[in-house]
PDB file of N, CA and C in Angstrom:
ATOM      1  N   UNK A   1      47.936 -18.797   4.819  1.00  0.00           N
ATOM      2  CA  UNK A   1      47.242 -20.067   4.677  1.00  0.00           C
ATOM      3  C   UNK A   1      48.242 -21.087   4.117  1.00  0.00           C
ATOM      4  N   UNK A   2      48.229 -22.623   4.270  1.00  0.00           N
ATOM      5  CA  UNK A   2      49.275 -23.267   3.809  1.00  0.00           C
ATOM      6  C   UNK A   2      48.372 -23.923   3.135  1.00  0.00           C
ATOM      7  N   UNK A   3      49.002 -24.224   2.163  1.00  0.00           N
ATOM      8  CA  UNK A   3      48.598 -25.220   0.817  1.00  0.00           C
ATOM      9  C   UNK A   3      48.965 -26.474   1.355  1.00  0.00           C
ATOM     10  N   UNK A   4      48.838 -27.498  -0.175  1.00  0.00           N
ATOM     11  CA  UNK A   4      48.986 -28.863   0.126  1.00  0.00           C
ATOM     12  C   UNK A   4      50.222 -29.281   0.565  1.00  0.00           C
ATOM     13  N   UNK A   5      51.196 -28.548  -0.383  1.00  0.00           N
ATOM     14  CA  UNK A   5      52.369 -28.730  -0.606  1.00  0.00           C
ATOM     15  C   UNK A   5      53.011 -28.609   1.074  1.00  0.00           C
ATOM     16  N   UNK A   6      52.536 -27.233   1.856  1.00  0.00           N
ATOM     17  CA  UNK A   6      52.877 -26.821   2.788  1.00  0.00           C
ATOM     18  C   UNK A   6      53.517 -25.364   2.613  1.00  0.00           C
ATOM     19  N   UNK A   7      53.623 -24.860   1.587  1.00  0.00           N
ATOM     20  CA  UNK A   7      54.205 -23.352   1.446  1.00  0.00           C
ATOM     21  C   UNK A   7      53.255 -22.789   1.978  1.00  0.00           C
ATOM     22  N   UNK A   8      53.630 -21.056   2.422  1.00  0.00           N
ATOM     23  CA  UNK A   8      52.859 -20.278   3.021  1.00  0.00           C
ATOM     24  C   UNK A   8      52.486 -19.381   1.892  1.00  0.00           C
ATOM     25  N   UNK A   9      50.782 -19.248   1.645  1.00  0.00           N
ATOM     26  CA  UNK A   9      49.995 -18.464   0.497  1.00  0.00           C
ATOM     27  C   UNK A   9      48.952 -17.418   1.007  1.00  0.00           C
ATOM     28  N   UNK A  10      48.435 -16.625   0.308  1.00  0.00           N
ATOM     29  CA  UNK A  10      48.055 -15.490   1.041  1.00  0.00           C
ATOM     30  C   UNK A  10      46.745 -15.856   0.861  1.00  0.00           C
ATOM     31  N   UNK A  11      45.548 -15.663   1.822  1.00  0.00           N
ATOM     32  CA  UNK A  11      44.337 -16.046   2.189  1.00  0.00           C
ATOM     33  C   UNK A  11      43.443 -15.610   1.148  1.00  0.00           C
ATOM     34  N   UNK A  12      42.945 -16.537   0.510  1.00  0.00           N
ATOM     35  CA  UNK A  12      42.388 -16.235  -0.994  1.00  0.00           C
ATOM     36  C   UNK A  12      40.762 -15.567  -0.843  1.00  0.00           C
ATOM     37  N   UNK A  13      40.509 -15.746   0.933  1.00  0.00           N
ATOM     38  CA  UNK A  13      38.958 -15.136   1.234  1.00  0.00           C
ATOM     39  C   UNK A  13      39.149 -14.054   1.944  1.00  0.00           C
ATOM     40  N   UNK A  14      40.281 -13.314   2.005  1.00  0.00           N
ATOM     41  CA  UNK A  14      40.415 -12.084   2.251  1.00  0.00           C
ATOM     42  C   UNK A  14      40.213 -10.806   1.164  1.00  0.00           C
ATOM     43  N   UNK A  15      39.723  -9.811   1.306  1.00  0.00           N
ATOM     44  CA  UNK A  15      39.588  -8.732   0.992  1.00  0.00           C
ATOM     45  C   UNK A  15      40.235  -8.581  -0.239  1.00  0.00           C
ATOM     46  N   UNK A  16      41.614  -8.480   0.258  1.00  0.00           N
ATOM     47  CA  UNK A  16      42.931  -8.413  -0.258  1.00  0.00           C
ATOM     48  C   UNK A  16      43.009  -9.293  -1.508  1.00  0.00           C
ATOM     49  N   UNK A  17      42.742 -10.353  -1.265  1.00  0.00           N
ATOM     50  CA  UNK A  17      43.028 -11.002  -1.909  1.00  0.00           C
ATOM     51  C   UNK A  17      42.325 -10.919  -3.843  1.00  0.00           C
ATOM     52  N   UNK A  18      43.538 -10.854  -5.139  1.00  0.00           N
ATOM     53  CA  UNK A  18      43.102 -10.886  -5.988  1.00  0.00           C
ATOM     54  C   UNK A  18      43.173 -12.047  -6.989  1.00  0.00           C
ATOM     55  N   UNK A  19      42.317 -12.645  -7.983  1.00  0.00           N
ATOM     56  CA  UNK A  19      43.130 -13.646  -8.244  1.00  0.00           C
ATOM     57  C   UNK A  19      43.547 -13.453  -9.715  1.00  0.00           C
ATOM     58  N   UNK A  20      44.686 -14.721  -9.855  1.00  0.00           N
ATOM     59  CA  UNK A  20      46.059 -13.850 -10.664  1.00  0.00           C
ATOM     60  C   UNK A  20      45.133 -14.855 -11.761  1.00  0.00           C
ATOM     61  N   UNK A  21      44.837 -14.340 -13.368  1.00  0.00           N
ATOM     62  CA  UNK A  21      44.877 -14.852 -14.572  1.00  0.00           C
ATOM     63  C   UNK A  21      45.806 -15.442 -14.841  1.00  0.00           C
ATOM     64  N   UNK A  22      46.098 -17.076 -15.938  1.00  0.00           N
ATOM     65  CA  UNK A  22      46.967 -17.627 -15.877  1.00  0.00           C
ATOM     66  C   UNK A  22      47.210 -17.139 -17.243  1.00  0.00           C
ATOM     67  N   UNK A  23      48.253 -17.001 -18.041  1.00  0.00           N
ATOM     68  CA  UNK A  23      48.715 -16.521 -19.048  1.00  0.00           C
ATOM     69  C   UNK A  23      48.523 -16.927 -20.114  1.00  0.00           C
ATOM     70  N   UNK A  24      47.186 -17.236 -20.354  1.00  0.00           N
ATOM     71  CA  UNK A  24      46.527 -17.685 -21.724  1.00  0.00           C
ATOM     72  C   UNK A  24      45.614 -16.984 -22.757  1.00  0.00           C
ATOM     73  N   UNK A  25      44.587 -17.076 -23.165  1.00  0.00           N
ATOM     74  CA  UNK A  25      43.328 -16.581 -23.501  1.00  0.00           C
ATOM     75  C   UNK A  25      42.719 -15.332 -22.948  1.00  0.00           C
ATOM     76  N   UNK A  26      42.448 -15.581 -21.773  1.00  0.00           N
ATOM     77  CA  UNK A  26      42.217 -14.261 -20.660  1.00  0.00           C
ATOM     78  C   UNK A  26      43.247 -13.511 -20.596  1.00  0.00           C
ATOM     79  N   UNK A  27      44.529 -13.269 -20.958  1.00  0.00           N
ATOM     80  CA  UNK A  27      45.117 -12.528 -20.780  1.00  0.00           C
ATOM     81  C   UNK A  27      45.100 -11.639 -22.045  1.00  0.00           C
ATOM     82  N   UNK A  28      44.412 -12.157 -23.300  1.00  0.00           N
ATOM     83  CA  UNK A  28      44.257 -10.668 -24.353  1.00  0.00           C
ATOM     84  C   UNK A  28      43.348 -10.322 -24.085  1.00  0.00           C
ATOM     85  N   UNK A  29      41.965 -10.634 -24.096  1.00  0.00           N
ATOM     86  CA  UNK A  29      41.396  -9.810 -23.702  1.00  0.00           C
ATOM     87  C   UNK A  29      41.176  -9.241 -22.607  1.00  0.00           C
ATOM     88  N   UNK A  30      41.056  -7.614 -22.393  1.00  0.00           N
ATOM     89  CA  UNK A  30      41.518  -6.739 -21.239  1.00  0.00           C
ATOM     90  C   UNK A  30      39.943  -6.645 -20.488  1.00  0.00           C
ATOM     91  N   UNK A  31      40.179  -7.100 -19.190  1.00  0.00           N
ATOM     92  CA  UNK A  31      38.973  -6.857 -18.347  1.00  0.00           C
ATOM     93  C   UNK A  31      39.345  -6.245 -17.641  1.00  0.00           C
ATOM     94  N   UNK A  32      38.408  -5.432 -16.808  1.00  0.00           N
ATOM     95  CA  UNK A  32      38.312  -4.363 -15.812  1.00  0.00           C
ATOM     96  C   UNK A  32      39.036  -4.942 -14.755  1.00  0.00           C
ATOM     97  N   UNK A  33      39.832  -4.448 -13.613  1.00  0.00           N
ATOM     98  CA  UNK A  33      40.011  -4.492 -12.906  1.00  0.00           C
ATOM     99  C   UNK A  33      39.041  -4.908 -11.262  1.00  0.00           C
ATOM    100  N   UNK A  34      38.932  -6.464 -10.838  1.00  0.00           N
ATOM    101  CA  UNK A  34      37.841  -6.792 -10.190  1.00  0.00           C
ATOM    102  C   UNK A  34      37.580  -5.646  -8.910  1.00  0.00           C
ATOM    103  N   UNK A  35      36.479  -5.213  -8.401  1.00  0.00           N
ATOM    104  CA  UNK A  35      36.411  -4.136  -7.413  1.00  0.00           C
ATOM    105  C   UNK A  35      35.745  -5.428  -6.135  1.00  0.00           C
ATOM    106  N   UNK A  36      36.378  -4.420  -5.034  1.00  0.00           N
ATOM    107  CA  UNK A  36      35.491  -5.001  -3.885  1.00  0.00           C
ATOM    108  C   UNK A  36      34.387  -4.377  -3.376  1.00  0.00           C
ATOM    109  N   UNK A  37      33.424  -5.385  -3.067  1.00  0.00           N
ATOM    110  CA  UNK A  37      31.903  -5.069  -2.420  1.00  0.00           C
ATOM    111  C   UNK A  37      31.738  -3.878  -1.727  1.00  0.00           C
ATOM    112  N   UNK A  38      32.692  -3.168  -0.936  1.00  0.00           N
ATOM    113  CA  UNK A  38      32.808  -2.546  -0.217  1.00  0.00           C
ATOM    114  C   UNK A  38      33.047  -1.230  -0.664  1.00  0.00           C
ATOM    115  N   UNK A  39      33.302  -1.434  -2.169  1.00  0.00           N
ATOM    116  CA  UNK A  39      33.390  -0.125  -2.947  1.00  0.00           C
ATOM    117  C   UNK A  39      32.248   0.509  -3.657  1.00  0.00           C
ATOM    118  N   UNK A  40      31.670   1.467  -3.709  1.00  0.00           N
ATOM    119  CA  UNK A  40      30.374   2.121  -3.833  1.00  0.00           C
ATOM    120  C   UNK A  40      30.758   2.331  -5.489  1.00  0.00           C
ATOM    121  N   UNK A  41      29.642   1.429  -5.925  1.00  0.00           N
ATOM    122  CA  UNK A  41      29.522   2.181  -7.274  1.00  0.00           C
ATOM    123  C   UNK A  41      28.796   2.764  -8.115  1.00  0.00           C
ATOM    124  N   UNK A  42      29.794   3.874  -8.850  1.00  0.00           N
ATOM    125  CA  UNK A  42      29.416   5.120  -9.740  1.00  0.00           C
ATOM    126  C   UNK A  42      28.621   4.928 -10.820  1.00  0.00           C
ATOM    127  N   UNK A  43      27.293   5.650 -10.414  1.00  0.00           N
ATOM    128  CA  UNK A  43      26.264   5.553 -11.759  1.00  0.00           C
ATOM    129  C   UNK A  43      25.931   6.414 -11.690  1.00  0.00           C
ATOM    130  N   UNK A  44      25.395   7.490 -12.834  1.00  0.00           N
ATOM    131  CA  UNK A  44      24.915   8.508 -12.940  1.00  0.00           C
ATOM    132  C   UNK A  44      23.435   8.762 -12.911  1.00  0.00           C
ATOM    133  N   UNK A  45      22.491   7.397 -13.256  1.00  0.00           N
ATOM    134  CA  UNK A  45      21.147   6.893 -13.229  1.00  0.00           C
ATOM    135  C   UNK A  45      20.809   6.607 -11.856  1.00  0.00           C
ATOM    136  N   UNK A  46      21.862   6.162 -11.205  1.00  0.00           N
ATOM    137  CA  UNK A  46      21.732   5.408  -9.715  1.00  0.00           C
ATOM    138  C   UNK A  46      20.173   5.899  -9.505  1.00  0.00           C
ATOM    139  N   UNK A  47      20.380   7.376  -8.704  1.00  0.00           N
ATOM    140  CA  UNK A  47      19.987   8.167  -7.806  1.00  0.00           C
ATOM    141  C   UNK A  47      18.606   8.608  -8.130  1.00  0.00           C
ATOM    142  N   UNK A  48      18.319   8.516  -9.543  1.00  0.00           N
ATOM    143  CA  UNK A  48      17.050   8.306 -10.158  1.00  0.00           C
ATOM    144  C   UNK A  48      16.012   7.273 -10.119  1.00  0.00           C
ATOM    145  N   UNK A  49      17.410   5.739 -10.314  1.00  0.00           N
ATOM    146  CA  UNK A  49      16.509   4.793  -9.576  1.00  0.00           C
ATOM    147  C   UNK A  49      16.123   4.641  -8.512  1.00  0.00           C
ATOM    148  N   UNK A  50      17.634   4.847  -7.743  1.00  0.00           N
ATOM    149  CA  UNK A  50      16.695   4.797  -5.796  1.00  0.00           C
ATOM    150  C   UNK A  50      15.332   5.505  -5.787  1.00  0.00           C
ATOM    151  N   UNK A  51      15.559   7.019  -6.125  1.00  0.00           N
ATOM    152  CA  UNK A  51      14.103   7.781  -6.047  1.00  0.00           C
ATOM    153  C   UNK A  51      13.129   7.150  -6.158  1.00  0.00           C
ATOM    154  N   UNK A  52      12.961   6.522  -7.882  1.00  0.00           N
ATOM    155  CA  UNK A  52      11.520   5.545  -8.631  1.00  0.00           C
ATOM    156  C   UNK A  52      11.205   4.503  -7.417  1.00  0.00           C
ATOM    157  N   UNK A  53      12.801   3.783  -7.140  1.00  0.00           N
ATOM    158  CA  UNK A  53      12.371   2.807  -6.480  1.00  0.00           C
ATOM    159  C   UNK A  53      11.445   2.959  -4.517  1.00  0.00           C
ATOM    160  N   UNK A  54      12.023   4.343  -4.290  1.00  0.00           N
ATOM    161  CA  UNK A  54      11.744   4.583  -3.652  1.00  0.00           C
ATOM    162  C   UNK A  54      10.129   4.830  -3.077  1.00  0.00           C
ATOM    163  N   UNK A  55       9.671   5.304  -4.594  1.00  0.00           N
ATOM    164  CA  UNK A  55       8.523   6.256  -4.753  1.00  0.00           C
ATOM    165  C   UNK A  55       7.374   4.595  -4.866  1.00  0.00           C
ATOM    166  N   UNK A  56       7.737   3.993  -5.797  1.00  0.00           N
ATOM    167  CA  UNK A  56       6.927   2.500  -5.350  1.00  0.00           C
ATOM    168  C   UNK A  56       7.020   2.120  -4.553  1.00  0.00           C
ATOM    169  N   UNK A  57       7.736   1.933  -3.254  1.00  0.00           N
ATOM    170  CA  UNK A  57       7.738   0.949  -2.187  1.00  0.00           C
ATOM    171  C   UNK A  57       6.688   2.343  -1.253  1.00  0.00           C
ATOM    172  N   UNK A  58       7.278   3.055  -1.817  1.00  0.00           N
ATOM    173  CA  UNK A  58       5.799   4.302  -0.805  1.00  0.00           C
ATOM    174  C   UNK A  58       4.226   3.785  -1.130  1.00  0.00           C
ATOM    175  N   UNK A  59       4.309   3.794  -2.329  1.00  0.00           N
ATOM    176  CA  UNK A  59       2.815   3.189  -2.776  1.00  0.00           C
ATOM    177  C   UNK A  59       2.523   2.157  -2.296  1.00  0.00           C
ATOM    178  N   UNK A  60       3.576   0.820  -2.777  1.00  0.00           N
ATOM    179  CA  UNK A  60       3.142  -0.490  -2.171  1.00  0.00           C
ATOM    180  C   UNK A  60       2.735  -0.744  -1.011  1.00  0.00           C
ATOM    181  N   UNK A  61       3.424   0.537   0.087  1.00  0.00           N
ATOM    182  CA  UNK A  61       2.752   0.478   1.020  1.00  0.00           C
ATOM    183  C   UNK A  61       1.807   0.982   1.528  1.00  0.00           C
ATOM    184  N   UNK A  62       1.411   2.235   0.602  1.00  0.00           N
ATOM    185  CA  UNK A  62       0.032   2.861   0.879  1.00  0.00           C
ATOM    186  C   UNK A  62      -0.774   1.424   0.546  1.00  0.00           C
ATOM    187  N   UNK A  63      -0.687   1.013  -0.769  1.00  0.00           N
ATOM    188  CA  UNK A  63      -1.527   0.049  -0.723  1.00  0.00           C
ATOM    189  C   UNK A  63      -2.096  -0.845  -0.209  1.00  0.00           C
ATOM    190  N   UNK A  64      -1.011  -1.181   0.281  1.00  0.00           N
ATOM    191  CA  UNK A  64      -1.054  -3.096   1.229  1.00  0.00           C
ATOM    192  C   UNK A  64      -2.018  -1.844   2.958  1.00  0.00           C
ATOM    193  N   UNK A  65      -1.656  -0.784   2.753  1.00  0.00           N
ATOM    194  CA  UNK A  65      -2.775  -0.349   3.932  1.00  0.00           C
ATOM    195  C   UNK A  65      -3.977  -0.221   4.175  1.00  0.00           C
ATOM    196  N   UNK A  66      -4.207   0.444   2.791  1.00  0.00           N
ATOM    197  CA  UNK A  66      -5.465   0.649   2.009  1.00  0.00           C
ATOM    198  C   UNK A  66      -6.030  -0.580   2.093  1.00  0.00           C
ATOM    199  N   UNK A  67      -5.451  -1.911   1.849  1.00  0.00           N
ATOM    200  CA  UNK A  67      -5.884  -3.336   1.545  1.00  0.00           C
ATOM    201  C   UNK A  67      -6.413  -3.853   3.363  1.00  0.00           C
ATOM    202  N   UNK A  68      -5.607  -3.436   4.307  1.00  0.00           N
ATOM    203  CA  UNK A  68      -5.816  -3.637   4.990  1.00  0.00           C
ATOM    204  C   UNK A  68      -6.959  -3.299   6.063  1.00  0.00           C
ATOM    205  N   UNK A  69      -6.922  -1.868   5.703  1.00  0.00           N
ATOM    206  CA  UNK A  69      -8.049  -0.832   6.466  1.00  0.00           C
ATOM    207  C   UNK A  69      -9.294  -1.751   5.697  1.00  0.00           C
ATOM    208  N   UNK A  70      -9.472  -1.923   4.240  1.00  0.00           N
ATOM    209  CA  UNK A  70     -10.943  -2.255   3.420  1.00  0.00           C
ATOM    210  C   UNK A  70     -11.057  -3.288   4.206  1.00  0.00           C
ATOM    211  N   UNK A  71     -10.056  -4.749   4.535  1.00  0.00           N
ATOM    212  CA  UNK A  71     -10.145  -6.232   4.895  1.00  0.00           C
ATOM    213  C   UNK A  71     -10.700  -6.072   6.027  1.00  0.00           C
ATOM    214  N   UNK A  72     -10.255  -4.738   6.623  1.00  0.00           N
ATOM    215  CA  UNK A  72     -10.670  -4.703   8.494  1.00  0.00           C
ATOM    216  C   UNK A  72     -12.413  -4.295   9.074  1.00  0.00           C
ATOM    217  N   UNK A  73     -12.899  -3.230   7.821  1.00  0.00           N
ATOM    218  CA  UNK A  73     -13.691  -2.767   7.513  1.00  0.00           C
ATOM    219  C   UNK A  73     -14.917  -3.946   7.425  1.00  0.00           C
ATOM    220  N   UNK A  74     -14.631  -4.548   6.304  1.00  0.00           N
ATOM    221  CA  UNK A  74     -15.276  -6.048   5.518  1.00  0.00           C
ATOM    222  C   UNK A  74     -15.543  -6.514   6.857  1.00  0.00           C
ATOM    223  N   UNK A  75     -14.487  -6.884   7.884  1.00  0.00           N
ATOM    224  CA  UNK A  75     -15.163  -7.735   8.715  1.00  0.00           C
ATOM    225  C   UNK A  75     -15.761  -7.088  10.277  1.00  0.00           C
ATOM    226  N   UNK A  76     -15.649  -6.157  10.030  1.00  0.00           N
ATOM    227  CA  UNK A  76     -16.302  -5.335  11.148  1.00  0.00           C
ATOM    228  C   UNK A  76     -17.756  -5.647  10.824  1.00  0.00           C
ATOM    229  N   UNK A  77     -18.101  -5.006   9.246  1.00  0.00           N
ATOM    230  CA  UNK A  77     -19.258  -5.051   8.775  1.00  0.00           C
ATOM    231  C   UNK A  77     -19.699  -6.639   8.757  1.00  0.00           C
ATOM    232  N   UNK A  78     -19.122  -7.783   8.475  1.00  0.00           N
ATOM    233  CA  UNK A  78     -19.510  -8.879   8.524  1.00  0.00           C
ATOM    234  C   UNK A  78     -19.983  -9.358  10.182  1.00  0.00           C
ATOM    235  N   UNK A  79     -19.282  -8.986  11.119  1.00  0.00           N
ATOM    236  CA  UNK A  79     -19.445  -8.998  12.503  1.00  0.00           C
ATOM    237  C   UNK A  79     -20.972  -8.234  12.827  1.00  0.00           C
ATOM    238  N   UNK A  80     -21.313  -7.384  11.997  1.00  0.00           N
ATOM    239  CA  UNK A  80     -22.619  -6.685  12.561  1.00  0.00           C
ATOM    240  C   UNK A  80     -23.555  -7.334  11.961  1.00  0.00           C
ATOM    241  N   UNK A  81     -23.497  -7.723  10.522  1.00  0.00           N
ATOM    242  CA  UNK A  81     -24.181  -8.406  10.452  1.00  0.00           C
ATOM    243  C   UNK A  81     -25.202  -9.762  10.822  1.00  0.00           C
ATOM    244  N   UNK A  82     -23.535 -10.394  10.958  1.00  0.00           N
ATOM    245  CA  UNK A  82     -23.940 -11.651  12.156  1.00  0.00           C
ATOM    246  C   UNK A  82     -25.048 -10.990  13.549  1.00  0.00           C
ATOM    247  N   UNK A  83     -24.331 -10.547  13.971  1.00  0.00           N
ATOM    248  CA  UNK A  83     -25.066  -9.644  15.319  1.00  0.00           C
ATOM    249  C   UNK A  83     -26.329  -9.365  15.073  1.00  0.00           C
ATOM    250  N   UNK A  84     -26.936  -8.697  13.861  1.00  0.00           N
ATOM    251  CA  UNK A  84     -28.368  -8.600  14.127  1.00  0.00           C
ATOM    252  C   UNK A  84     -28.875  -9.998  13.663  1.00  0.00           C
ATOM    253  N   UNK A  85     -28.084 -10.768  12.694  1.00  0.00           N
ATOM    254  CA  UNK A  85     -29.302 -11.499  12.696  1.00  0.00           C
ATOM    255  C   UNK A  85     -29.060 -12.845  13.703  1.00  0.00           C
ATOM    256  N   UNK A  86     -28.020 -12.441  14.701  1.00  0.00           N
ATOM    257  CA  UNK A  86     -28.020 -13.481  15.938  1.00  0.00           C
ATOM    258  C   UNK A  86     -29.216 -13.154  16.562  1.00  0.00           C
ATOM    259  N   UNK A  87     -29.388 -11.604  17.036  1.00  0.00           N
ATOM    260  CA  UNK A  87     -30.691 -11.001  18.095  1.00  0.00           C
ATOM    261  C   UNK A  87     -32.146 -11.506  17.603  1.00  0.00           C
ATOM    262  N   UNK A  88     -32.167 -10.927  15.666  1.00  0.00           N
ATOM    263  CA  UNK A  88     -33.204 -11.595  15.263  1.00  0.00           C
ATOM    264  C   UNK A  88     -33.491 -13.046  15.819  1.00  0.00           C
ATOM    265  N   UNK A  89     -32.383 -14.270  15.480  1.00  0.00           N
ATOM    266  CA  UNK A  89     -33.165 -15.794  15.779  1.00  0.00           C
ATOM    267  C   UNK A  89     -33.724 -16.073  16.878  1.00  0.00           C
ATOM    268  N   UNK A  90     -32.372 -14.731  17.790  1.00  0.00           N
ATOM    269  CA  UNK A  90     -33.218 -14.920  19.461  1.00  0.00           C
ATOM    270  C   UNK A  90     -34.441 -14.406  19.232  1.00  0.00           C
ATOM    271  N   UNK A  91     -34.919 -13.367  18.710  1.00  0.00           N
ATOM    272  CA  UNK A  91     -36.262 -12.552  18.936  1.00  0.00           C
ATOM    273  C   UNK A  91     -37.123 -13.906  18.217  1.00  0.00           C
ATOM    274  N   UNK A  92     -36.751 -14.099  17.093  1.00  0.00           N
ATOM    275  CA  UNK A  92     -37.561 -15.544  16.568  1.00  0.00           C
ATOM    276  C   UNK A  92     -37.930 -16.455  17.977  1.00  0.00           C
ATOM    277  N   UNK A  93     -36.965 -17.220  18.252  1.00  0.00           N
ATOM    278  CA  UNK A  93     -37.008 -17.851  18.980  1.00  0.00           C
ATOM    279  C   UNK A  93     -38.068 -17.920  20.238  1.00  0.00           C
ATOM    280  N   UNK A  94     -37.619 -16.378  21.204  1.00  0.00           N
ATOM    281  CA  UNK A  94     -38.714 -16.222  22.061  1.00  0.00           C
ATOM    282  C   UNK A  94     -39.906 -15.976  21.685  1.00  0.00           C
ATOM    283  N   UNK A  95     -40.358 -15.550  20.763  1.00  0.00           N
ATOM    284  CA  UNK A  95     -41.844 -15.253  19.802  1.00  0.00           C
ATOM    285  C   UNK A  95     -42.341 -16.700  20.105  1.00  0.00           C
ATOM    286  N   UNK A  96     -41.510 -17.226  19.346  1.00  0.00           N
ATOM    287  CA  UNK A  96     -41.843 -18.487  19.379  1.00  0.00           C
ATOM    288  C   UNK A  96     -42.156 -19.844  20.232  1.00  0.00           C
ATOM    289  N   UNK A  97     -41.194 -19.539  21.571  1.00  0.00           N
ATOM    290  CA  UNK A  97     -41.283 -20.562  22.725  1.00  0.00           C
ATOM    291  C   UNK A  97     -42.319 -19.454  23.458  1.00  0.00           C
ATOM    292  N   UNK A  98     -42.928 -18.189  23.292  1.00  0.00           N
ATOM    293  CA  UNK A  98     -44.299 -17.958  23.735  1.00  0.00           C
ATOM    294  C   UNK A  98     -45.242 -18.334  23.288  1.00  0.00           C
ATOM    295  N   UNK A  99     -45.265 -18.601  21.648  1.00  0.00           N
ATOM    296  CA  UNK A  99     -46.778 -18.986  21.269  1.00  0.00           C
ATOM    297  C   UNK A  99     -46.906 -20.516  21.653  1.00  0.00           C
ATOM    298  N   UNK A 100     -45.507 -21.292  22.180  1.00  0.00           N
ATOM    299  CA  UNK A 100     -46.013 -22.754  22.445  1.00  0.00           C
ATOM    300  C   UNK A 100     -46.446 -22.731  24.103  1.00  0.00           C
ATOM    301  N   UNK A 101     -46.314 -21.940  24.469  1.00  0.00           N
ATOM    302  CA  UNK A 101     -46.523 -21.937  25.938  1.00  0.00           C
ATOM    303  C   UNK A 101     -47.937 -21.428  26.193  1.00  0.00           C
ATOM    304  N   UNK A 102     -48.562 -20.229  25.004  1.00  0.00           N
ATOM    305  CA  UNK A 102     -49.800 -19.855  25.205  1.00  0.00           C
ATOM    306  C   UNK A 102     -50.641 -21.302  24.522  1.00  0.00           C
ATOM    307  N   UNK A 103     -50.154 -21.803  23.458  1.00  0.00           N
ATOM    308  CA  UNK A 103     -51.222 -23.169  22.726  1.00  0.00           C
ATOM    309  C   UNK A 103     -51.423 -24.367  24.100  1.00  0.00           C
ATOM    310  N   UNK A 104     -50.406 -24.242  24.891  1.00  0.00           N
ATOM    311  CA  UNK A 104     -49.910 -25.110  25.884  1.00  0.00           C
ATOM    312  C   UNK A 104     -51.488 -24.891  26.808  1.00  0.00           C
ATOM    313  N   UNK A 105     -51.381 -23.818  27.536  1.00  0.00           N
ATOM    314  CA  UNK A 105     -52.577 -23.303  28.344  1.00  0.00           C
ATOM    315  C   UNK A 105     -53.721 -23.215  27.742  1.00  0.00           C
ATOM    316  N   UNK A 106     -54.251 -23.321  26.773  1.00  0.00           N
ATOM    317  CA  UNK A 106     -55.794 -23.110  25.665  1.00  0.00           C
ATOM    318  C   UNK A 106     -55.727 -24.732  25.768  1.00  0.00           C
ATOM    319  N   UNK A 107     -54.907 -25.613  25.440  1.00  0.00           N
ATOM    320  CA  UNK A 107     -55.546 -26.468  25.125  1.00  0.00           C
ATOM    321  C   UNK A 107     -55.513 -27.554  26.667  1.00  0.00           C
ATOM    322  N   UNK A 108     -55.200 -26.826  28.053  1.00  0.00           N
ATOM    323  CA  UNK A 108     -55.008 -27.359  29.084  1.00  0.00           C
ATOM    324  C   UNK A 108     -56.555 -26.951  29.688  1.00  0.00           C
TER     325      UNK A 108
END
């Protein structure tokens, strides 16, 4: 990569690339050596958490199913409901446009 100046510098968004502390403050106190992303790291807890974490996202999703099957349920049952008492207004209804049709003829 070339700088301002125009010298040739090594690509600071590469992999490779580390960057150098300038020789002040940061240089007594000793920090770890920076790792790259690409390097898997060592925990002894890790594998315990994946598990836990594992073992909730099993649930969360039993749940959110469970949530789903009840929501699906709810409106099945809301759908039947409607349904009888659609048939009922009809049954109302024709009851009803008969007794005006029999008052119709009595008083003809």
């Amino acid at each position: 990569m070339l700088s301002l100046v125009g010298s040739i510098q090594p690509d600071p968004f590469s992999p490779e690339h580390v960057p150098q502390a300038k020789p002040d403050k940061a240089a007594q106190s000793p920090q770890p050596s920076p790792r790259l992303l690409s390097e898997p790291v060592e925990s002894e807890g890790m594998e315990e958490g994946m598990e836990e974490t594992m073992a909730m996202r099993e649930e969360e999703e039993e749940t959110l199913a469970t949530r789903g099957k009840k929501k699906r349920e709810k409106e099945k049952e809301k759908e039947k409901v409607e349904k009888v008492a659609k048939r009922k207004r009809k049954e109302d209804n024709a009851v009803a446009k008969s007794e005006r049709k029999s008052k119709r003829k009595k008083t003809s």
